[in-house]
N, C-alpha and C. Protein backbone atom coordinates (compact mmCIF):
# COMPACT_ATOMS: atom_id res chain seq x y z
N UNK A 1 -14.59 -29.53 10.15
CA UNK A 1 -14.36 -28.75 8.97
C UNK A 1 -12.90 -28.32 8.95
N UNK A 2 -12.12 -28.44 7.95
CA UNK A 2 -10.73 -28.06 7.79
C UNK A 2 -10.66 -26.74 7.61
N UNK A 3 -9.81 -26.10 8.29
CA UNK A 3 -9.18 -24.68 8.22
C UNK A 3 -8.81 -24.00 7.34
N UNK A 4 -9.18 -23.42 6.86
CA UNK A 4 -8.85 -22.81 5.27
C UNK A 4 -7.87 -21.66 5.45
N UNK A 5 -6.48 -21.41 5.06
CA UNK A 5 -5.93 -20.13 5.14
C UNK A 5 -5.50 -19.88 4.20
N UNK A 6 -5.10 -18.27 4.31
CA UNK A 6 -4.61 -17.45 2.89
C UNK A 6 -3.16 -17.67 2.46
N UNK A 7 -2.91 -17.43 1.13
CA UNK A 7 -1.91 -16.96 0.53
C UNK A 7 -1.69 -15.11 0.57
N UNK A 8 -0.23 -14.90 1.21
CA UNK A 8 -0.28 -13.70 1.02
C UNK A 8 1.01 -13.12 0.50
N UNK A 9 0.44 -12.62 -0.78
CA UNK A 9 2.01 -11.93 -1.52
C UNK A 9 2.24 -11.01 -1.59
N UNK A 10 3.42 -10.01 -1.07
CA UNK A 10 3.61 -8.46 -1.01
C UNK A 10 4.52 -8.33 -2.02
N UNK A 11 3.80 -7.14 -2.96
CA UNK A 11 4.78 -7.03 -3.91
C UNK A 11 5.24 -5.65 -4.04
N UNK A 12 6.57 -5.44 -4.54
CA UNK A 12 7.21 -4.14 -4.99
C UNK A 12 7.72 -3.87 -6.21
N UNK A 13 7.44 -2.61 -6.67
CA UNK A 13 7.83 -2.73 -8.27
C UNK A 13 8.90 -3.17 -8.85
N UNK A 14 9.76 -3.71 -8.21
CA UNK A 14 10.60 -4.93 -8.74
C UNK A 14 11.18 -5.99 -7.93
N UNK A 15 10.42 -6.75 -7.28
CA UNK A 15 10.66 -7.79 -6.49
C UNK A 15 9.52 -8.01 -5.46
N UNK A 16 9.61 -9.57 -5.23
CA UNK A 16 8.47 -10.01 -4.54
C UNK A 16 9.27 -9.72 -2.70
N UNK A 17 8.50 -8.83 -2.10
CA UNK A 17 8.84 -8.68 -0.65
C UNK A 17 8.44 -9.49 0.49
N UNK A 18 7.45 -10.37 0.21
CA UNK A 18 7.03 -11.44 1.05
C UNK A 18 6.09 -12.23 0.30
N UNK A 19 6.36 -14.05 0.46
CA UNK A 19 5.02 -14.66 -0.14
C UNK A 19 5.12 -15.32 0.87
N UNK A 20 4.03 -15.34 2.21
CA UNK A 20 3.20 -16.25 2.84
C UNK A 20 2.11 -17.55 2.61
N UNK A 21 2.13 -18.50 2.83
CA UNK A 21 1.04 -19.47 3.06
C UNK A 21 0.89 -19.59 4.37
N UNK A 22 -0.43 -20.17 4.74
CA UNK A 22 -0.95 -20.27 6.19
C UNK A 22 -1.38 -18.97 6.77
N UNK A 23 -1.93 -17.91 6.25
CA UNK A 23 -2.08 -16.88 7.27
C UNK A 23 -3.38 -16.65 7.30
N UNK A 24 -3.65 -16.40 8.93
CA UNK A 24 -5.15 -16.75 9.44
C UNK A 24 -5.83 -15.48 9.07
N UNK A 25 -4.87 -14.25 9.26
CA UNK A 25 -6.05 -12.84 9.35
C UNK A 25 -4.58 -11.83 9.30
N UNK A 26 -5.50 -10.69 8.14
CA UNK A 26 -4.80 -9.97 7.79
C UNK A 26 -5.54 -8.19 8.07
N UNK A 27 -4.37 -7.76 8.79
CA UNK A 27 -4.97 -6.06 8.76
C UNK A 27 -4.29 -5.10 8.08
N UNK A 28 -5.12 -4.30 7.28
CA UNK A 28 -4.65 -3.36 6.56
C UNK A 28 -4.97 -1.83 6.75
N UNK A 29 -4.52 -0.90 6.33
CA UNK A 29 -5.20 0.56 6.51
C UNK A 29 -5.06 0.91 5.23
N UNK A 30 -6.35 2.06 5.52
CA UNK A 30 -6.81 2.17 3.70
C UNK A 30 -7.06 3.72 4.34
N UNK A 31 -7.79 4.63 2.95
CA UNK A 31 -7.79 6.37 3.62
C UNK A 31 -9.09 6.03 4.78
N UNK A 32 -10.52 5.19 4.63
CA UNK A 32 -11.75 5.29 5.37
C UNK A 32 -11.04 4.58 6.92
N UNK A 33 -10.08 4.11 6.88
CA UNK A 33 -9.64 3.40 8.41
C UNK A 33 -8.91 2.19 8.58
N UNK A 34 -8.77 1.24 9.67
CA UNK A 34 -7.71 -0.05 9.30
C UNK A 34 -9.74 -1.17 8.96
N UNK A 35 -9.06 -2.19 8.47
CA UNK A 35 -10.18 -3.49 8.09
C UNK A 35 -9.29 -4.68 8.06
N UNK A 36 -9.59 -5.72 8.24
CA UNK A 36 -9.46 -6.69 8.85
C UNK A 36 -9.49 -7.70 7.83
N UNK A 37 -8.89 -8.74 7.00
CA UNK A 37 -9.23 -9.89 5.95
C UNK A 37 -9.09 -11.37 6.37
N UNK A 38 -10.11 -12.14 7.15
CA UNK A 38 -10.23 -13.39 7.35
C UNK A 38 -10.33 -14.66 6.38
N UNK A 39 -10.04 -15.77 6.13
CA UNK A 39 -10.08 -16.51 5.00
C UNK A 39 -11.11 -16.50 4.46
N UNK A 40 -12.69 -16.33 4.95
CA UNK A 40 -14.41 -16.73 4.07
C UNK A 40 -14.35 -15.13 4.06
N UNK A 41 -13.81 -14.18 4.14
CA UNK A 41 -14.03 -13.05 3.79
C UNK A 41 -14.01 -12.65 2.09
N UNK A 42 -15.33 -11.84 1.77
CA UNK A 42 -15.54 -11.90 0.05
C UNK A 42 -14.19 -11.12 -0.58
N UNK A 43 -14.53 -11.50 -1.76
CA UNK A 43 -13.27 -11.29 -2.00
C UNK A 43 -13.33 -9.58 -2.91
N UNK A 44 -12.55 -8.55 -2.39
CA UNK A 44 -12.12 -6.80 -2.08
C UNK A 44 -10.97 -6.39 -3.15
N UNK A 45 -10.95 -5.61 -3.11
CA UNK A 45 -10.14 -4.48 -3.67
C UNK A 45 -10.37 -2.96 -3.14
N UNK A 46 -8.99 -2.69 -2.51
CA UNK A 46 -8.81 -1.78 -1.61
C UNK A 46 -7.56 -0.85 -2.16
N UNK A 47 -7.48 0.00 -1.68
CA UNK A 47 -6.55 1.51 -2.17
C UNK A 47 -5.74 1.34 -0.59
N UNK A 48 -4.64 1.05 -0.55
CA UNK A 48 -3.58 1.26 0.92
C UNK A 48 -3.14 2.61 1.11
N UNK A 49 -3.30 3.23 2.39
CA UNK A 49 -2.68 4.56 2.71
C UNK A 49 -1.12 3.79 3.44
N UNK A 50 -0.84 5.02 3.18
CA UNK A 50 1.20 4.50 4.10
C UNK A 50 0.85 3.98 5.22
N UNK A 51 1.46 2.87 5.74
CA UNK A 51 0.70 2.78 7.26
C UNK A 51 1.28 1.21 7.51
N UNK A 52 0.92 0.17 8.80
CA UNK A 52 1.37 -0.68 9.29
C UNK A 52 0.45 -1.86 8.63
N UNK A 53 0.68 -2.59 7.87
CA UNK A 53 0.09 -4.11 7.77
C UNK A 53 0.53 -4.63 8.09
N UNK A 54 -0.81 -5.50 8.93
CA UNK A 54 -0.21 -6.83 9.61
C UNK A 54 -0.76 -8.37 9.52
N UNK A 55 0.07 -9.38 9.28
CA UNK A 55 -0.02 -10.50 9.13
C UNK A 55 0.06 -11.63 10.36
N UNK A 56 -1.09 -12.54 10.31
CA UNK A 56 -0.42 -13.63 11.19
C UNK A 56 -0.51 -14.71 10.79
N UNK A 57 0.53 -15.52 10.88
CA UNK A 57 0.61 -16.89 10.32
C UNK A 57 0.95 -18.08 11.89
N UNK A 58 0.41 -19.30 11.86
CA UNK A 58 1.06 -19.96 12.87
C UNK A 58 2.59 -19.68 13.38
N UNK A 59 3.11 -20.21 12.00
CA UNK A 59 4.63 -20.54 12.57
C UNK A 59 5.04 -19.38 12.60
N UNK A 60 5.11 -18.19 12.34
CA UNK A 60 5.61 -17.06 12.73
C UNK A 60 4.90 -16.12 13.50
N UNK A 61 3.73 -16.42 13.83
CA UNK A 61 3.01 -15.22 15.04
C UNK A 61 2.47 -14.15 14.15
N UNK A 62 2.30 -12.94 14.79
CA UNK A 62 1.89 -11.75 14.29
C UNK A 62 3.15 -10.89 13.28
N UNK A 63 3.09 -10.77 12.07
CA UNK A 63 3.84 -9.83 11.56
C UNK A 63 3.86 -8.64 11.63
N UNK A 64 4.36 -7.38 11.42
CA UNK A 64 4.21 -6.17 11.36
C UNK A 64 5.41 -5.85 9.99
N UNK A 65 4.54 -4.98 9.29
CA UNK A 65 5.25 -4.59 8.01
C UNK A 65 4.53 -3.27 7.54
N UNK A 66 5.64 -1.92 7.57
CA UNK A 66 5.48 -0.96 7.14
C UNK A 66 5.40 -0.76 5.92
N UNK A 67 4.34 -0.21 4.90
CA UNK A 67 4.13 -0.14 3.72
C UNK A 67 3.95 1.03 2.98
N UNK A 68 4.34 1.57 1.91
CA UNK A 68 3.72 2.91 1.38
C UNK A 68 2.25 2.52 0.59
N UNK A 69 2.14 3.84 -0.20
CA UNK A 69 0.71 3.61 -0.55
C UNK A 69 0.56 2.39 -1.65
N UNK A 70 -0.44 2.03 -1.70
CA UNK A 70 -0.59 1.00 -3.19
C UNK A 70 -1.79 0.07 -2.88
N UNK A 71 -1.96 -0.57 -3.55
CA UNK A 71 -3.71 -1.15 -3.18
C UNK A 71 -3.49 -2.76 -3.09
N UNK A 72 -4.34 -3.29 -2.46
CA UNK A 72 -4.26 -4.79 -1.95
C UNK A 72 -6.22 -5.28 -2.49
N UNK A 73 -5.40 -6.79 -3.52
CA UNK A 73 -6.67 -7.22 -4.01
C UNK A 73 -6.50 -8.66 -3.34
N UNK A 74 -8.33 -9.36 -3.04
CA UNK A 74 -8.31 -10.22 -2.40
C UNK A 74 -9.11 -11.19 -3.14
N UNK A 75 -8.86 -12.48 -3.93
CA UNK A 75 -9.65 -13.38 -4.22
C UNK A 75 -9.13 -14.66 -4.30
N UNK A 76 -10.59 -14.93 -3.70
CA UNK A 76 -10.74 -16.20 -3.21
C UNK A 76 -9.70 -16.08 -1.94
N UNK A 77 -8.54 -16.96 -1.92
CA UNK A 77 -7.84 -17.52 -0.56
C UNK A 77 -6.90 -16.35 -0.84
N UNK A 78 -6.52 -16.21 -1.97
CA UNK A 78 -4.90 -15.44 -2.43
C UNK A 78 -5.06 -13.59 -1.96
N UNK A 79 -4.24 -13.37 -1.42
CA UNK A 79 -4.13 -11.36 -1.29
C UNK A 79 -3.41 -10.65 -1.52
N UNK A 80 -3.12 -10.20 -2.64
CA UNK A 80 -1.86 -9.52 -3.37
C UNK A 80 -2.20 -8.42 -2.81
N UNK A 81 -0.60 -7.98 -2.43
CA UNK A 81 -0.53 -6.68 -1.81
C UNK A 81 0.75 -5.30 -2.88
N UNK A 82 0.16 -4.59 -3.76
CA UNK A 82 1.36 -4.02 -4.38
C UNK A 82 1.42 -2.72 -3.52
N UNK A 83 2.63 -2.36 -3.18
CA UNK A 83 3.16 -1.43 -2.78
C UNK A 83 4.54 -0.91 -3.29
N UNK A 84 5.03 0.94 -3.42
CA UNK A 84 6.11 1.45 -3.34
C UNK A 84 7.03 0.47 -2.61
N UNK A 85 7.08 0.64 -1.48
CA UNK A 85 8.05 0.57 -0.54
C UNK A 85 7.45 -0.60 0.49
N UNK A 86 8.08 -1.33 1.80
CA UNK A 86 7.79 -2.22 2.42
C UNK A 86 8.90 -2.02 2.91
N UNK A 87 8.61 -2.28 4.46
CA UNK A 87 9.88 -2.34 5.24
C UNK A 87 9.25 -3.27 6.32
N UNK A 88 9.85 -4.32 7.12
CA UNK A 88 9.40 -5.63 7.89
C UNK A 88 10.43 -4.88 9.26
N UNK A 89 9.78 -5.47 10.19
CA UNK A 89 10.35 -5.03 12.09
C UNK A 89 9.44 -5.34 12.85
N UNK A 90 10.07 -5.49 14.23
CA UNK A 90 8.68 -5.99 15.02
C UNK A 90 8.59 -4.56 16.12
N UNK A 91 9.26 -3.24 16.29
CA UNK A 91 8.74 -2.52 16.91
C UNK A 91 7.84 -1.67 16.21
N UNK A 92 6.77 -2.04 17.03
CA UNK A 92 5.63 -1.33 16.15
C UNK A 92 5.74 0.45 16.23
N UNK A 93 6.61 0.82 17.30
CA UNK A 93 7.02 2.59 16.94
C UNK A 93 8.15 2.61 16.34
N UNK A 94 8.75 2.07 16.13
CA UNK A 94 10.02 2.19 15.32
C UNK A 94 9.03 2.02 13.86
N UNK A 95 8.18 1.07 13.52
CA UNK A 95 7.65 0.98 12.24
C UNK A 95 6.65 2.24 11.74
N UNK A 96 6.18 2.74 12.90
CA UNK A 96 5.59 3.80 12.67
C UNK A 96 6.36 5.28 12.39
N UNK A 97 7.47 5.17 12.97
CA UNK A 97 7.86 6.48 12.67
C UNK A 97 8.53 6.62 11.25
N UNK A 98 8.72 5.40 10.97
CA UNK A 98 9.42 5.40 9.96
C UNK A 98 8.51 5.58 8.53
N UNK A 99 7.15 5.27 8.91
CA UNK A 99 6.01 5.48 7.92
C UNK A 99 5.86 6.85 7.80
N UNK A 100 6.09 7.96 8.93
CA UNK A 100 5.60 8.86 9.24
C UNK A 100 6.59 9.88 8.25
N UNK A 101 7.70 9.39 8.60
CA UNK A 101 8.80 10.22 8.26
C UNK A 101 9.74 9.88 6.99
N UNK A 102 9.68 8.75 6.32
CA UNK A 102 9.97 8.32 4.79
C UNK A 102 8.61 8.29 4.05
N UNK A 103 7.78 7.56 4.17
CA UNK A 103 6.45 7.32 3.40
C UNK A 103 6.18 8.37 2.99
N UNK A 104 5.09 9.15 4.35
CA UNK A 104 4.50 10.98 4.12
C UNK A 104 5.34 11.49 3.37
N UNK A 105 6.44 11.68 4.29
CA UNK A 105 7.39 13.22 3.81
C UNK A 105 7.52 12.78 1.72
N UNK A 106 7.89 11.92 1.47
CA UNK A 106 7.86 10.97 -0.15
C UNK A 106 6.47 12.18 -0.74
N UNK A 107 5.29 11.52 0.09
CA UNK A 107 3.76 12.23 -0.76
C UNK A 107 3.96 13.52 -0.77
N UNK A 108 4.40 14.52 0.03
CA UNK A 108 4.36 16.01 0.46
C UNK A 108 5.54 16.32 -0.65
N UNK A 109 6.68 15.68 -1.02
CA UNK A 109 7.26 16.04 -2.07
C UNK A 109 7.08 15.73 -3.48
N UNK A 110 5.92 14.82 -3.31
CA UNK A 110 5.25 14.36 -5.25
C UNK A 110 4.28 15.31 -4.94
N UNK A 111 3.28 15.72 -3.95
CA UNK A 111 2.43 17.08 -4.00
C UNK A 111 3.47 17.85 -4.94
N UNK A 112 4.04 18.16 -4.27
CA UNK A 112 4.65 19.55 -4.77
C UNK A 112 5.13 19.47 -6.25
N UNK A 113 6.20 18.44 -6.37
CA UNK A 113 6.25 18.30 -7.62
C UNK A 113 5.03 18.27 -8.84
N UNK A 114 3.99 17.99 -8.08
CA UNK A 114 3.28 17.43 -9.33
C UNK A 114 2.23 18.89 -9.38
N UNK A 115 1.95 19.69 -8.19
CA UNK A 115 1.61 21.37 -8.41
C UNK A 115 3.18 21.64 -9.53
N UNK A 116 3.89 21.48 -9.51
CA UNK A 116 4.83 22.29 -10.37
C UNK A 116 4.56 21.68 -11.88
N UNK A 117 4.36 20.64 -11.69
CA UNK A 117 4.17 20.22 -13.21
C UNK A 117 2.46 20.85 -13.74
N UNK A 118 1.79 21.13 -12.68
CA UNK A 118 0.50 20.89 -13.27
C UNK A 118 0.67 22.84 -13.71
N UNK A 119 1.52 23.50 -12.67
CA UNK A 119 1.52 24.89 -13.64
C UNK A 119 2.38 24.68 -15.00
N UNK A 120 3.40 24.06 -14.93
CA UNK A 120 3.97 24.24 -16.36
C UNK A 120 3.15 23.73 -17.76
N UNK A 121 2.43 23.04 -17.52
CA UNK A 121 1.25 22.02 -18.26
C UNK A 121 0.24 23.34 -18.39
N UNK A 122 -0.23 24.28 -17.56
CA UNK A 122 -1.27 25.18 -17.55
C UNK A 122 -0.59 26.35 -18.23
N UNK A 123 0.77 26.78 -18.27
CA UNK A 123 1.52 27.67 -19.02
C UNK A 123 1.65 27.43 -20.22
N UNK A 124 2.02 26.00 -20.65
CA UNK A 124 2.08 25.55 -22.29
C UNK A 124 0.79 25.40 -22.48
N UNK A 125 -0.17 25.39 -22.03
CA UNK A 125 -1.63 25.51 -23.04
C UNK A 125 -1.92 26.63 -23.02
N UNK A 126 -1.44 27.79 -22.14
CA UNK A 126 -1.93 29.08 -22.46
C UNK A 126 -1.03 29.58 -23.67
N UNK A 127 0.24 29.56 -23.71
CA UNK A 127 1.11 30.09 -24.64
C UNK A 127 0.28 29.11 -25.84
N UNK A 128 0.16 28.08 -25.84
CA UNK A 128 -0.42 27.28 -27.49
C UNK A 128 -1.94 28.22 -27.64
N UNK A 129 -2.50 27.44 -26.78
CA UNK A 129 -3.99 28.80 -27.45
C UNK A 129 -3.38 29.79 -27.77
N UNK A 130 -2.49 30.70 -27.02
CA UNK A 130 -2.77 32.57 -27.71
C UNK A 130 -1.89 31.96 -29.38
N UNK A 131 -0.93 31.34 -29.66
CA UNK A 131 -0.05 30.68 -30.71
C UNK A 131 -1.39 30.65 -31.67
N UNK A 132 -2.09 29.79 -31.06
CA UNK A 132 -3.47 29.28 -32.21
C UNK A 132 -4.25 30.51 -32.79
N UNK A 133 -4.39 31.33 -32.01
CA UNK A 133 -5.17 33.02 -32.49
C UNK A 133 -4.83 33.72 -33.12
N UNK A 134 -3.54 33.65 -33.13
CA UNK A 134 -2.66 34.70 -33.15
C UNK A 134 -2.59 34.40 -35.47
């Protein structure tokens, strides 16, 4: 029986960051934990937390590629991966800290921003209702 492997394309909101052929097995992390995508594996749609995906292809071995959040769909052979950000290295603590400390720290400052927007949004509907009564 012939070997069937994936296509794998990482994308960023403006440019393609990696397109693979040949890759045997792919790991990803999502918020429930890391999972694993083999070629007869059905074909998913997943939500990515910031974190390490990894690829292996023959001619290049095991990849390691730091990613921000964004979701990875799988059908048939093909696995599009969209993400913010992507950064490629082979120390896997150097790739981690760098998830830890650009990726996160990124979410902890759209938290905040987006509590600030969600009071100013809760201030202009209070000032419009009392406007409307009045």
């Amino acid at each position: 029986m012939p070997l069937t492997l994936m296509n794998l394309k990482i994308l960023l909101p403006f440019q393609i960051f990696a397109e693979k052929t040949g890759v045997l097995r792919i790991v990803a992390e999502t918020r429930e934990g890391s999972f694993g995508l083999l070629p007869h594996r059905l074909d998913c749609v997943a939500a990515l937390e910031p974190g390490i995906l990894i690829y292996e292809t023959e001619s290049d071995g095991e990849v390691l590629v730091a990613v921000d959040e964004g979701v990875l769909i799988k059908t048939g052979l093909d696995v599009l991966v969209s993400v913010r950000r992507a950064l490629g290295g082979a120390d896997l603590g150097q790739l981690r800290d760098t998830v830890e400390q650009e990726f996160l720290t990124l979410d902890e400052q759209e938290q905040s921003m987006r509590l600030v927007l969600t009071k100013l949004e809760a201030g202009f509907l209070r000032r419009f209702a009392s406007f409307q009564h009045e």
